[in-house]
Protein backbone atom coordinates (compact mmCIF):
# COMPACT_ATOMS: atom_id res chain seq x y z
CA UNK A 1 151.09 -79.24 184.19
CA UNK A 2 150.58 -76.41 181.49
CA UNK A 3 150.09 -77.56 177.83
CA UNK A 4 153.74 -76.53 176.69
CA UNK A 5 155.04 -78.46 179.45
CA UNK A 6 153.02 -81.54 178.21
CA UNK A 7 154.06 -81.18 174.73
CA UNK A 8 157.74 -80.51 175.73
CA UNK A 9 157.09 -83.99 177.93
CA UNK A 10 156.14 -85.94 174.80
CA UNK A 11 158.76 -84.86 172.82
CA UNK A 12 161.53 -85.25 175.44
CA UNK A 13 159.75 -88.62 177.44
CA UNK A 14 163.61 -89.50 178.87
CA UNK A 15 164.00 -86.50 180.23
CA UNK A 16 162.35 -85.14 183.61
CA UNK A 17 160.67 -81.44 182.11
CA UNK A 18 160.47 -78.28 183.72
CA UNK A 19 159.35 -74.96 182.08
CA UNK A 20 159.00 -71.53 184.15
CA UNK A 21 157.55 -68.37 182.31
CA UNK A 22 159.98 -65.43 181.49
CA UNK A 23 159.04 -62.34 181.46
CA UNK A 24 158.76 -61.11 177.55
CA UNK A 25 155.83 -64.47 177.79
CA UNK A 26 158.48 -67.21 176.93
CA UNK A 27 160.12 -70.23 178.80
CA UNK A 28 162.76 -71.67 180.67
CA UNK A 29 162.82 -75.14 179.42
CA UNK A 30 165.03 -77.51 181.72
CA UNK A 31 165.52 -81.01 180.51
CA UNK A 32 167.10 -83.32 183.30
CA UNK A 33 167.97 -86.82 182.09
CA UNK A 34 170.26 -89.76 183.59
CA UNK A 35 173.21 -88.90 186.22
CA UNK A 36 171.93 -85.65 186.78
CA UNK A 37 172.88 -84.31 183.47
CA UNK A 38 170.74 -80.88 182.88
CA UNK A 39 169.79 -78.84 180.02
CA UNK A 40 168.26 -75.83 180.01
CA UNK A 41 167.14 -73.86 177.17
CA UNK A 42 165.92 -70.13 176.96
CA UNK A 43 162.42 -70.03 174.36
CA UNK A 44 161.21 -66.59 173.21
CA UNK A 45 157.33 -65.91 172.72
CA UNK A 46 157.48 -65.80 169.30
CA UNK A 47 159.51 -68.62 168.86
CA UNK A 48 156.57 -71.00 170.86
CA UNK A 49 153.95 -69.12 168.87
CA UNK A 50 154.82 -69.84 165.15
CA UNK A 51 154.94 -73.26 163.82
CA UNK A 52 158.37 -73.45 161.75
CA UNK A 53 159.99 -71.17 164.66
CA UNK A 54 159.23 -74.61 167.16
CA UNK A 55 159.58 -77.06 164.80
CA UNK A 56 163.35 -75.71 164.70
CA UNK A 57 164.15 -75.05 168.46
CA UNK A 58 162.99 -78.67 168.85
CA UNK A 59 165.57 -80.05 166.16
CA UNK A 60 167.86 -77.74 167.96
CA UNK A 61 167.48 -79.06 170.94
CA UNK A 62 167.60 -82.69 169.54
CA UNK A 63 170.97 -81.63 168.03
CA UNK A 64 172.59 -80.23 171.01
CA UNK A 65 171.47 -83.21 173.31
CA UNK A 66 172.81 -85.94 170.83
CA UNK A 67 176.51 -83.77 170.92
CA UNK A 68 176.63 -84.02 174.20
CA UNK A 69 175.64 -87.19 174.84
CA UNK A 70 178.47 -87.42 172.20
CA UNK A 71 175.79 -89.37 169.44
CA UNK A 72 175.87 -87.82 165.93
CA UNK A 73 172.39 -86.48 164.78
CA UNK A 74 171.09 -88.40 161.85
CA UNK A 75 171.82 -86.38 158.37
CA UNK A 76 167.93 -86.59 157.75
CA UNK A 77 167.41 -84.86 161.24
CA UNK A 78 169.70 -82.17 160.24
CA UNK A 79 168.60 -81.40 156.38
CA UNK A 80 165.12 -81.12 158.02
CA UNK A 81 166.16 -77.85 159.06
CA UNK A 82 166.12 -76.56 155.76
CA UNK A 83 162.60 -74.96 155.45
CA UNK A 84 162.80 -73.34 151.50
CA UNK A 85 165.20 -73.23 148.01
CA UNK A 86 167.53 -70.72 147.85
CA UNK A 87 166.09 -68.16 144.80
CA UNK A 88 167.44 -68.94 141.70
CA UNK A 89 167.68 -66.35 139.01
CA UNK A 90 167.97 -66.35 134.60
CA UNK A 91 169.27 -64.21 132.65
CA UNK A 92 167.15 -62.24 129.83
């Protein structure tokens, strides 16, 4: 089992996890749970590579495997997607 597979494991520990490399160096993630539900999900390079990229396919996925398990996402879950303050600008 290769070391994004194990992490992906942890993270998703109901699910059965698959990954198979893509060609531009990302995944295929595949996520099979209860009653032969699936999920796949397409990860770039880049996007396994850099920190806050992960952190927010992982809430992502989170998200989209609460709606269709038909659970709402907890607000907290969702506002940790926000990753800076809009600019805010003063007049002279």
């Amino acid at each position: 089992m290769s070391l994004i597979q194990e992490k992906f494991s942890s993270l998703f520990s109901n699910f059965e996890v698959t990954t198979q490399p893509r060609p531009d160096g990302g995944i295929l993630l595949t996520l099979r749970g209860a009653g032969d539900k699936v999920f796949k999900r397409s990860i770039s390079y880049q996007q396994l590579h850099n920190g806050d990229q992960l952190s927010w396919v992982i809430s992502a996925i989170r998200r989209d495997l609460a709606e269709q398990a038909s659970e709402l996402p907890q607000i907290s879950m969702l506002q940790s997607q926000q990753r800076f303050a809009l600019p805010t600008y003063h007049s002279a």
